[in-house]
Protein backbone atom coordinates (compact mmCIF):
# COMPACT_ATOMS: atom_id res chain seq x y z
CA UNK A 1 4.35 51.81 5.93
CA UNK A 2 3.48 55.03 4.19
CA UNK A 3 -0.46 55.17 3.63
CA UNK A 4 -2.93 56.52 1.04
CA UNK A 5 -3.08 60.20 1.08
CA UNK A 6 0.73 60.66 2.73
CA UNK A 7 1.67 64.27 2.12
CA UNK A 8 5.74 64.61 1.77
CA UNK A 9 7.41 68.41 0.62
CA UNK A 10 10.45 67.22 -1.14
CA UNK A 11 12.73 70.38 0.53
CA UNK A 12 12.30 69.09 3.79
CA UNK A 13 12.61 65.53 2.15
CA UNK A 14 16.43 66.21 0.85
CA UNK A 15 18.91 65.28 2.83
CA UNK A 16 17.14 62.73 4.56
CA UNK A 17 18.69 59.12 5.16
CA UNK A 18 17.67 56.08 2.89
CA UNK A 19 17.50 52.59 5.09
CA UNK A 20 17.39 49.19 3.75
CA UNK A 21 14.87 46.81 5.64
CA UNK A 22 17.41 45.58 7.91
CA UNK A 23 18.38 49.42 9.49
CA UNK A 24 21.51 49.66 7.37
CA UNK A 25 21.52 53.61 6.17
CA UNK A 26 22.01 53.39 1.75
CA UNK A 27 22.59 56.78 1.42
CA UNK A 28 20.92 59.95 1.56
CA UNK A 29 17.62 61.84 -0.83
CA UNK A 30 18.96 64.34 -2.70
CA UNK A 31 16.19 65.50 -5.00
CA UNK A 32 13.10 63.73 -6.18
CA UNK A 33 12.30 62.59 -9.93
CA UNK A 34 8.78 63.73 -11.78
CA UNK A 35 6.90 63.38 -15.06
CA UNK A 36 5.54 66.58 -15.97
CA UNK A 37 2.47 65.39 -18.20
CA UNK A 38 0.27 67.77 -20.62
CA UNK A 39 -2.63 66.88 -19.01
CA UNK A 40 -3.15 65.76 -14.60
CA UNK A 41 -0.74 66.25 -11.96
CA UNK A 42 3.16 65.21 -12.12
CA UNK A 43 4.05 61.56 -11.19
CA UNK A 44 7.18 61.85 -8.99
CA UNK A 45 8.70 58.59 -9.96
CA UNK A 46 11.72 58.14 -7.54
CA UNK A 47 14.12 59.39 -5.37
CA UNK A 48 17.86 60.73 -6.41
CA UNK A 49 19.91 59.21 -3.61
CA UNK A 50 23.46 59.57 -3.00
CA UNK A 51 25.71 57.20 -1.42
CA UNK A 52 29.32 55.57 -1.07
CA UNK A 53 31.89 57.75 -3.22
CA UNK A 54 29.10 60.64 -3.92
CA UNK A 55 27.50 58.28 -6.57
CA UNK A 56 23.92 59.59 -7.32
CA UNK A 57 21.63 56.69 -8.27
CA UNK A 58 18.03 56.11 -8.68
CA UNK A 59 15.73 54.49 -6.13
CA UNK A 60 12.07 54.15 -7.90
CA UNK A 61 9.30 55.49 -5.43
CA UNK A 62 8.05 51.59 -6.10
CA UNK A 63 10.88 50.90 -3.94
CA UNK A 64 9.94 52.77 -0.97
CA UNK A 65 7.57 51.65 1.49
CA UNK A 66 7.68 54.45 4.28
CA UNK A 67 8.63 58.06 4.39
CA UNK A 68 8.15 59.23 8.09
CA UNK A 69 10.30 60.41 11.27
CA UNK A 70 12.63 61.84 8.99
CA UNK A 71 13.27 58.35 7.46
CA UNK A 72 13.09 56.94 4.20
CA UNK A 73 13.00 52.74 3.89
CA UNK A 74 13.40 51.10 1.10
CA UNK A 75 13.40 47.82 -0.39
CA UNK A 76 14.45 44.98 -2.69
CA UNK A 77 18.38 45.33 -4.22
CA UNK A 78 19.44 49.24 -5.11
CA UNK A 79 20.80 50.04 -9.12
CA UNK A 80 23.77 51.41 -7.79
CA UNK A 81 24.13 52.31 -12.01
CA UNK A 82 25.08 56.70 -11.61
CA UNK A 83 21.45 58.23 -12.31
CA UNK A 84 21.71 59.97 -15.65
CA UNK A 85 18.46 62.47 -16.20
CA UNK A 86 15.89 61.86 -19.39
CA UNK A 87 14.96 64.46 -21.32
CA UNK A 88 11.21 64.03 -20.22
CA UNK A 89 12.08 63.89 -16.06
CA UNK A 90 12.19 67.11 -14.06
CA UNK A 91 13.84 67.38 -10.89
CA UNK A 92 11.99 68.73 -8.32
CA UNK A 93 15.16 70.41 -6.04
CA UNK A 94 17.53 70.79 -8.72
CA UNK A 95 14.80 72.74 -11.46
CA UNK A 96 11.70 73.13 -10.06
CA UNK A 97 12.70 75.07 -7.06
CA UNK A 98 12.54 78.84 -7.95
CA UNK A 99 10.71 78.39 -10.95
CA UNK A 100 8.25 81.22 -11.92
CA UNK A 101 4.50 79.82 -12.73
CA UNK A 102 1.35 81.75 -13.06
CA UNK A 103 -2.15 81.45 -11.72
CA UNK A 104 -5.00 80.37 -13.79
CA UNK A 105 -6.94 83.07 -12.45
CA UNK A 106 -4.74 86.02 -13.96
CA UNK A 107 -3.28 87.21 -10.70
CA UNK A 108 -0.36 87.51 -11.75
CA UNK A 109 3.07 85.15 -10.89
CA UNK A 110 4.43 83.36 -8.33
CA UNK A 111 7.68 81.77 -7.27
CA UNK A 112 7.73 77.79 -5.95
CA UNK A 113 9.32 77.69 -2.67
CA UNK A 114 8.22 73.69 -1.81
CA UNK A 115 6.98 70.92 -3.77
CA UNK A 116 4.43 68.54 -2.33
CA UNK A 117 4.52 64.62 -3.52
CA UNK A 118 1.36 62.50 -1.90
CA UNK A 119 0.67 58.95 -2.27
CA UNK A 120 -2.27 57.84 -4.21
CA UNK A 121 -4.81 54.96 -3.98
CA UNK A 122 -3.16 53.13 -6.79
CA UNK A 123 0.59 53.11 -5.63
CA UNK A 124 1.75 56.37 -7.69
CA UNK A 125 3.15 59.09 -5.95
CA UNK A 126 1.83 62.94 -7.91
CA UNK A 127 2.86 66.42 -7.46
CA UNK A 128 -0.17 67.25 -5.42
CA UNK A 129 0.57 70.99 -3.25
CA UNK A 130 2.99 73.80 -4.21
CA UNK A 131 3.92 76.22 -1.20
CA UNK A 132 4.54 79.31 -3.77
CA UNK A 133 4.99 83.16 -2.71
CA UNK A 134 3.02 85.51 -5.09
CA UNK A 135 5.46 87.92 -6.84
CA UNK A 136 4.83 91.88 -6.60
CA UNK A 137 5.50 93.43 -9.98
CA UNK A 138 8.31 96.01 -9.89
CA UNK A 139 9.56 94.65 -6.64
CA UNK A 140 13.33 93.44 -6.51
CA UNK A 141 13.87 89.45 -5.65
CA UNK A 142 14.57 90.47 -2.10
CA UNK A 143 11.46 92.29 -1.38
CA UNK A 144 9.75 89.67 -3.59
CA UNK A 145 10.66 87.66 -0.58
CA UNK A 146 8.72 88.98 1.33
CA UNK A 147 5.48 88.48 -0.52
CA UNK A 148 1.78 86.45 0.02
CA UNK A 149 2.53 82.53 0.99
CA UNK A 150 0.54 80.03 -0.42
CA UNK A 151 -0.49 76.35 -0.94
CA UNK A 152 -1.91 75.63 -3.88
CA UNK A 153 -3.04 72.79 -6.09
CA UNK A 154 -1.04 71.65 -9.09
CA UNK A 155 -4.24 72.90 -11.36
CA UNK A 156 -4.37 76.39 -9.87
CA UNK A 157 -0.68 77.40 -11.73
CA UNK A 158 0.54 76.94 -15.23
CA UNK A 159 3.80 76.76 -16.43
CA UNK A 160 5.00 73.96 -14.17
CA UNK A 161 6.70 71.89 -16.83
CA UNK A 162 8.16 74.97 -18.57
CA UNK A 163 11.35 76.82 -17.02
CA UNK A 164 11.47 80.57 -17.21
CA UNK A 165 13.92 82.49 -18.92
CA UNK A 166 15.22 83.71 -15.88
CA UNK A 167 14.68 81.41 -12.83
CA UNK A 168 16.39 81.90 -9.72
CA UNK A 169 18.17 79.77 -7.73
CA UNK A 170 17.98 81.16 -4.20
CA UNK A 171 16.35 78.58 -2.87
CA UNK A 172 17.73 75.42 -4.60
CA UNK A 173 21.34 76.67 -2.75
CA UNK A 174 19.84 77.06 0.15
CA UNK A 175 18.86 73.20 0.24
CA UNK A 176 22.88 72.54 -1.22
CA UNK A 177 24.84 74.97 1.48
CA UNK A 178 26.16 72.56 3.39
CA UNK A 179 28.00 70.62 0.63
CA UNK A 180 31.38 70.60 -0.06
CA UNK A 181 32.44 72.12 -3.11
CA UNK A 182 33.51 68.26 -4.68
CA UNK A 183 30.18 67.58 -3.98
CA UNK A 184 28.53 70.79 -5.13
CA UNK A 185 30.42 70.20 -8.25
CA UNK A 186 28.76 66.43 -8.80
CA UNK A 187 25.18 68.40 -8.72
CA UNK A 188 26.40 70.76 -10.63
CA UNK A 189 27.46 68.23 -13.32
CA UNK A 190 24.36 66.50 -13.12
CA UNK A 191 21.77 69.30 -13.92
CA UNK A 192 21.22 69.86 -17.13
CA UNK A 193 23.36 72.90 -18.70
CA UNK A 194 20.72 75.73 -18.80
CA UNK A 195 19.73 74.96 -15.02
CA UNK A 196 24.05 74.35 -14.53
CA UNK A 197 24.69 77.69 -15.99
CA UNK A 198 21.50 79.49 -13.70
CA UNK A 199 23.28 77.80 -10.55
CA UNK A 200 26.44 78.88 -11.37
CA UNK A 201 25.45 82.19 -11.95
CA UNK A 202 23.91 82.41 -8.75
CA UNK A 203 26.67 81.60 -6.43
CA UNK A 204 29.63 84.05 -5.31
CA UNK A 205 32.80 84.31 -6.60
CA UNK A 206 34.69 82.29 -4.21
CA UNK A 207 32.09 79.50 -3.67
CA UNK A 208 32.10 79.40 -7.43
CA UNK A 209 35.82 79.55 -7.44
CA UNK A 210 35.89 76.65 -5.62
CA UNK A 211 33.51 74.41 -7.62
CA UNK A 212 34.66 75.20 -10.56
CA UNK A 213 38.17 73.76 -9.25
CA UNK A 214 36.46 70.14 -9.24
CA UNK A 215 34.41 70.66 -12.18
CA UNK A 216 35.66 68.18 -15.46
CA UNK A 217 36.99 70.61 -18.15
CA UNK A 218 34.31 70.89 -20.45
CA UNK A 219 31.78 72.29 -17.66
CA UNK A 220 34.77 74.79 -16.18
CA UNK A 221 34.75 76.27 -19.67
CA UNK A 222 30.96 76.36 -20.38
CA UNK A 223 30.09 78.17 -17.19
CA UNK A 224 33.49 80.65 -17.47
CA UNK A 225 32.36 81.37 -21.17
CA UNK A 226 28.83 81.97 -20.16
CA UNK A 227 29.47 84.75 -17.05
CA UNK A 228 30.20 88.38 -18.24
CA UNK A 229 33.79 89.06 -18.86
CA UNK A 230 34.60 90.85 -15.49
CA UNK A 231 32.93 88.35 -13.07
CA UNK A 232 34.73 85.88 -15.22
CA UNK A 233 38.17 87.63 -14.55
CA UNK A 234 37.04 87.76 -10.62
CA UNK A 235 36.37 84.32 -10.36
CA UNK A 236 39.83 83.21 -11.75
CA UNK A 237 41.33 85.58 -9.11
CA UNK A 238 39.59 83.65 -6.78
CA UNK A 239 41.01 80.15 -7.87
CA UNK A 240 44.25 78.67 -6.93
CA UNK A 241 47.03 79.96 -9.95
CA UNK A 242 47.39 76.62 -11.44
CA UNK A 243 43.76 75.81 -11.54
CA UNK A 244 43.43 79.46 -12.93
CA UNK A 245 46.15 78.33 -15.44
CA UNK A 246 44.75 75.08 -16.24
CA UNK A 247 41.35 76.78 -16.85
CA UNK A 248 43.09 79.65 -19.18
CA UNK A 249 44.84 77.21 -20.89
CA UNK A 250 41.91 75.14 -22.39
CA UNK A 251 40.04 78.87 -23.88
CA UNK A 252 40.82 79.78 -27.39
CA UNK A 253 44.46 82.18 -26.85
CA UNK A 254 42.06 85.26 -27.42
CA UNK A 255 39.66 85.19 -24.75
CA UNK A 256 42.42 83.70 -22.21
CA UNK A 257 44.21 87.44 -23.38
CA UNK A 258 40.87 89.12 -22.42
CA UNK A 259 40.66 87.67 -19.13
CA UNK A 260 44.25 88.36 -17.73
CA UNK A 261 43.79 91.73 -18.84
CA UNK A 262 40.69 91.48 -16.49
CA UNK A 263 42.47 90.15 -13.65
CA UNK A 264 44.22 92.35 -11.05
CA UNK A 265 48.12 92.69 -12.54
CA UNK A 266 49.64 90.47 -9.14
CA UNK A 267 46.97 87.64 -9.22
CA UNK A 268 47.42 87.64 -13.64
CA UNK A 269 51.07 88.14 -13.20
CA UNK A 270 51.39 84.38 -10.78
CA UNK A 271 49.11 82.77 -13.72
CA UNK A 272 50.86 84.33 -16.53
CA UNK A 273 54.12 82.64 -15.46
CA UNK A 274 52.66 79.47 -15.30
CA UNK A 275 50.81 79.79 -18.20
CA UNK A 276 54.66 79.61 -19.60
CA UNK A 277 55.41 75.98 -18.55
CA UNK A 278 54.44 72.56 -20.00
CA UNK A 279 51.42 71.22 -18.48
CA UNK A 280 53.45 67.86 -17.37
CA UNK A 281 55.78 69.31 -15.99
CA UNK A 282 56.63 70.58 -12.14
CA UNK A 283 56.10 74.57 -13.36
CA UNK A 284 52.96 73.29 -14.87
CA UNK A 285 51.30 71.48 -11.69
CA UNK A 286 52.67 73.55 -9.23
CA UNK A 287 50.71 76.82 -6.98
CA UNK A 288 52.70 79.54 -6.99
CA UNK A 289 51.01 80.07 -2.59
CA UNK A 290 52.19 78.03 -0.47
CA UNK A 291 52.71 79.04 2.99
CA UNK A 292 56.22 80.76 2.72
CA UNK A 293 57.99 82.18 5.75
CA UNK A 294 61.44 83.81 6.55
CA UNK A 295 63.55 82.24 9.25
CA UNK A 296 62.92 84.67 12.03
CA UNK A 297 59.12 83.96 12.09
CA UNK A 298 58.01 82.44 15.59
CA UNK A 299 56.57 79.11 15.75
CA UNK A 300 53.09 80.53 16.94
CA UNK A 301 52.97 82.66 13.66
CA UNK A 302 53.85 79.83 11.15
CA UNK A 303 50.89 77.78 12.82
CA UNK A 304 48.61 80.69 12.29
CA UNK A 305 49.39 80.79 8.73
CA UNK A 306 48.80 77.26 8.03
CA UNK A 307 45.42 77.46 9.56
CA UNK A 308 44.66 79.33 6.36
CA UNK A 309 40.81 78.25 5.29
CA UNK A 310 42.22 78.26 1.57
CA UNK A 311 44.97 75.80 2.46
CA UNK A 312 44.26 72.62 1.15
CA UNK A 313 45.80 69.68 3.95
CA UNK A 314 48.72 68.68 1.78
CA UNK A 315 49.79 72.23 1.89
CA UNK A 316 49.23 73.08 4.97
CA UNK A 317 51.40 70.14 6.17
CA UNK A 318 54.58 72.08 5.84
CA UNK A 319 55.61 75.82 6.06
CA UNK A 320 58.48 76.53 2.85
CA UNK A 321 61.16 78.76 4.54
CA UNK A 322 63.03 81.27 2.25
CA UNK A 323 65.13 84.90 2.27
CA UNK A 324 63.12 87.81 1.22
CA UNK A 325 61.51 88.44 -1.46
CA UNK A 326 58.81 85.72 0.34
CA UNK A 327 56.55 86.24 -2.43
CA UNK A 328 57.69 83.68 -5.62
CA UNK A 329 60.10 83.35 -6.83
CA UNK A 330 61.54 84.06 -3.37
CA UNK A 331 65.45 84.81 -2.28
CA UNK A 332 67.35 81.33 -1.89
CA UNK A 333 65.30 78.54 -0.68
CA UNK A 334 66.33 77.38 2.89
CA UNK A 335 64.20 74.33 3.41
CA UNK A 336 60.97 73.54 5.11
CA UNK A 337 59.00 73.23 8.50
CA UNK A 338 56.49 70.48 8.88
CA UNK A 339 53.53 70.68 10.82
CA UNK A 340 54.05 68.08 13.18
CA UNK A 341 57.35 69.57 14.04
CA UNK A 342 55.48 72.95 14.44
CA UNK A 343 53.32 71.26 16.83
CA UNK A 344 55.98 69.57 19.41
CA UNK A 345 58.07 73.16 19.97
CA UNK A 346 58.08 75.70 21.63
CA UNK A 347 55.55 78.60 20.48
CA UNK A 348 58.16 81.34 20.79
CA UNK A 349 60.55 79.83 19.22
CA UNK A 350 62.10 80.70 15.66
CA UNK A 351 61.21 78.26 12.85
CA UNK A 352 64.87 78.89 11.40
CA UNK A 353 65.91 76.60 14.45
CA UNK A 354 64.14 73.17 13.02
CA UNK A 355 64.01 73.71 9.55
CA UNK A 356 64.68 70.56 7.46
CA UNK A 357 66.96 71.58 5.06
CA UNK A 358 67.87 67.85 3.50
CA UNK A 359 64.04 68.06 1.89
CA UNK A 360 64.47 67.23 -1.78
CA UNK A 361 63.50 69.62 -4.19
CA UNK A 362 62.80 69.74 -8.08
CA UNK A 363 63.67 71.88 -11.15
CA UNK A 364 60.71 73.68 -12.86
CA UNK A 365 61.28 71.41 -15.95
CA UNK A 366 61.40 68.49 -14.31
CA UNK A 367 58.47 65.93 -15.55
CA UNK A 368 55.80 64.51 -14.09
CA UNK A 369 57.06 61.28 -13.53
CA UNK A 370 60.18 62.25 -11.90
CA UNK A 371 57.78 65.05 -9.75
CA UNK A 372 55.63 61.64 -9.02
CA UNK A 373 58.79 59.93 -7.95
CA UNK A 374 59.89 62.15 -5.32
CA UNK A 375 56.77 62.41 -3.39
CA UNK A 376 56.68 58.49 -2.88
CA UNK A 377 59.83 57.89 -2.29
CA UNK A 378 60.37 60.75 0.26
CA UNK A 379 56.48 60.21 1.46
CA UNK A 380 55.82 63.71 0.81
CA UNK A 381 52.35 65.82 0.30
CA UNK A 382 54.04 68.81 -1.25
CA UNK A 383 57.54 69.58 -2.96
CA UNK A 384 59.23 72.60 -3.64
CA UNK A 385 59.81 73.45 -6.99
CA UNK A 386 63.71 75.52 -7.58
CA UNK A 387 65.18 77.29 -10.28
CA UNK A 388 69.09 76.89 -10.98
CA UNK A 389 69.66 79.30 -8.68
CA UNK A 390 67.62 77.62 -5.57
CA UNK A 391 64.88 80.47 -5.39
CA UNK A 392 61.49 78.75 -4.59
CA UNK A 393 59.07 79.19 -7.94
CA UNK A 394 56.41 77.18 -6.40
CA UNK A 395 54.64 73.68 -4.62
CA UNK A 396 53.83 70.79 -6.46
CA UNK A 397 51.54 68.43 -4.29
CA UNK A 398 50.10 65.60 -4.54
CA UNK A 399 46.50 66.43 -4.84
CA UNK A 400 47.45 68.46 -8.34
CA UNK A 401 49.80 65.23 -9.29
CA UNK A 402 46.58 62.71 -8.92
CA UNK A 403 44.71 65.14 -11.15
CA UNK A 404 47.12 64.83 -13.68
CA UNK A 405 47.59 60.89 -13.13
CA UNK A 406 43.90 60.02 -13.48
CA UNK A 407 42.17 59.93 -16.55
CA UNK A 408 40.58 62.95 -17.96
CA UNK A 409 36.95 61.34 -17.29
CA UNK A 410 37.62 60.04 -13.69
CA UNK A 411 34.60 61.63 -12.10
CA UNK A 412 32.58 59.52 -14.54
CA UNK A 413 31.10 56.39 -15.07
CA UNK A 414 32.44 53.26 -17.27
CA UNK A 415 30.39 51.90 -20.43
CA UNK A 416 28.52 49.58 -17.79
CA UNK A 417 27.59 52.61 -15.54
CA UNK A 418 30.15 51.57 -12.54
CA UNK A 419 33.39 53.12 -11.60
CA UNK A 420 36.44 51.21 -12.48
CA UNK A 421 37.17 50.34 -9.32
CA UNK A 422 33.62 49.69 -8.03
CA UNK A 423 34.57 46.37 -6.60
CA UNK A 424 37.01 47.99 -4.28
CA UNK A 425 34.60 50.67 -3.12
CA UNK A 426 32.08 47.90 -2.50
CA UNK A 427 29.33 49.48 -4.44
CA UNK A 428 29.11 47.31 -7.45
CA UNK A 429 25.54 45.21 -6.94
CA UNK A 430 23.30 43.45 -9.24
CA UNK A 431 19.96 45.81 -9.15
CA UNK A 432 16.39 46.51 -10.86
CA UNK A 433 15.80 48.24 -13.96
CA UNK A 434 14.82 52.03 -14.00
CA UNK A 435 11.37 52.21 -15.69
């Protein structure tokens, strides 16, 4: 049990595992939720916690009866109801972090590196300590770095409950590094949009790249319209083509212009073309760079290129074999080698030997349902997508088919709060109100 006058800094705090009273683990702390009042110290009210299916819920610090060995225990039945921030709660990892305040005494500002919570006589948990480093005037964020430590009492600082015009975010990725981008992109969508847009900023192009891939559409175009025009273009270059396309295609016809203008002429020439197809259609969901190799190419090679870090699985499950040009649209499209083949031959051997060439293919105006089709029936993770004269255009697979199957708001919640299929995921439980 956690006792009167428990100290806990919330940055070591995230990431640490939730347990019911029985040892089962319910998730994991990923920030903590306070009250920033006019007048006395913030009440940190509960914990963010995320569990099954990267749902983020809220688990009230009235909940929690320890916080120690790197454990937190909770009990009673958890809302497993998304958490959905007020306009009066503050959270500590996601906004506090990095924020600029300034000492009572006039000297000068400082930047909040850690928040402390402690537990009070009465049950409440308040902001009690900041661990802050005192700015240098003139001094670049780097060197600022390197500045005076301190811990300080809540009452020693203003400007707690008021975010800067420009806060950094340095430290609140630091505590998020080790997320995937999916799940980067759910705390992402969660902050509110001044804090989204500061975190966004701060991130480089191809992490960015990558969130903004699993972003809904509404935030992809908020944080695209808010970066300067050139980073903008860089960031797109760093995307997949048809995410760059999809992206392009939802910004008024103007500003899309702009952008390809921006881009590098190869990577805006790949998006271009499929900026020219239907977006149910094969040309419309497929990449235009898959792993495409000529006949000759040894074994050993093709498995190099599949190991590819940008490769999502489903296609990196098959090399596409074609005659030169290998860049799309290719010469004539011979078939393809999958990577369990790869794996039982030879190293030195030539990947024209064990092609497949009976793999089906589609047109690039073929629709969705008939793309849909083809990968079930033929249990495929990718398909090659042919023009009349069998020159490969491009890969449809089935990661960029589910996108376009699901509905537009499938990384939200229902009316009630639950996913549609919460039953399934074995997630859906009765809980206590959030108050």
């Amino acid at each position: 049990m956690s006792s009167v006058g428990t100290r806990v800094f919330v940055a070591r705090l995230a990431g640490t595992n939730v347990f019911d009273p029985l040892g089962d683990q319910v998730g994991r702390v990923r920030d903590v939720v306070v009250l920033v009042r006019p007048k006395g110290a913030p009440r940190a009210v509960g914990l963010v916690v995320e569990v099954a299916a990267r749902r983020r819920v809220f688990l009230p610090l009235t909940r929690v009866t320890a916080v120690d060995s790197g454990q937190v225990i909770s009990t009673g039945l958890v809302n497993m109801r998304r958490f959905e921030q007020r306009t009066f709660e503050t959270l500590v990892v996601g906004e506090l972090l990095d924020r600029t305040v300034e000492f009572v005494d006039g000297s000068g500002p400082a930047t909040i590196e850690d928040v402390a919570i402690e537990l009070q006589r009465n049950g409440d948990w308040v902001v009690s300590k900041l661990f802050v480093r005192r700015q240098t005037p003139g001094r670049s964020s780097i060197l600022r770095r390197r500045g005076e430590t301190l811990l300080v009492s809540v009452d020693e600082v203003t400007g707690l409950g008021q975010a800067t015009a420009a806060q950094g975010a340095e430290l609140l990725l630091a505590q998020w590094e080790d997320l995937k981008p999916a799940d980067l992109a759910d705390v992402l969508h969660d902050l509110g949009l001044t804090r989204r847009l500061e975190v966004a900023r701060a991130l480089d192009n191809e992490r960015l790249a990558d969130v903004l891939e699993e972003l809904p559409e509404d935030d992809q175009v908020g944080i695209l319209q808010a970066l300067a025009l050139t980073r903008a273009a860089d960031v797109l270059e760093a995307m997949q083509p048809d995410d760059a396309a999809d992206l392009l295609g939802e910004l008024p016809k103007e500003q899309a212009a702009e952008l390809l203008e921006l881009m590098e002429p190869e990577e805006a020439k790949g998006v271009r073309r499929l900026l020219a197809y239907a977006d149910n259609t094969a040309g419309g969901l497929m990449t235009t760079e898959p792993v495409i190799l000529g006949p000759e190419t040894p074994i050993a090679a093709a498995l190099a290129h599949v190991r590819r870090q940008d490769l999502t699985p489903a296609l990196a499950s098959m090399v596409f074999v074609a005659r030169p040009p290998l860049e799309t649209p290719t010469g004539r499209f011979i078939g393809v080698v999958h990577l369990q083949r790869l794996l039982r031959e030879p190293p030195h051997e030539a990947i024209g030997s064990i092609v497949d060439t009976d793999i089906e293919s589609i047109q690039v105006d073929a629709p969705l349902l008939s793309v849909t089709r083809n990968l079930a029936t033929y249990n495929l993770l990718a398909l090659p997508v042919v023009d009349s004269e069998r020159r490969l255009l491009g890969v449809v697979s089935v990661d960029d088919v589910l996108d376009h199957l699901l509905p537009e708001d499938w990384r939200e919640t229902d009316d009630e709060g639950n996913f549609s299929d919460a039953d399934e995921l074995g997630i859906h439980r009765p809980g206590v109100a959030r108050g």
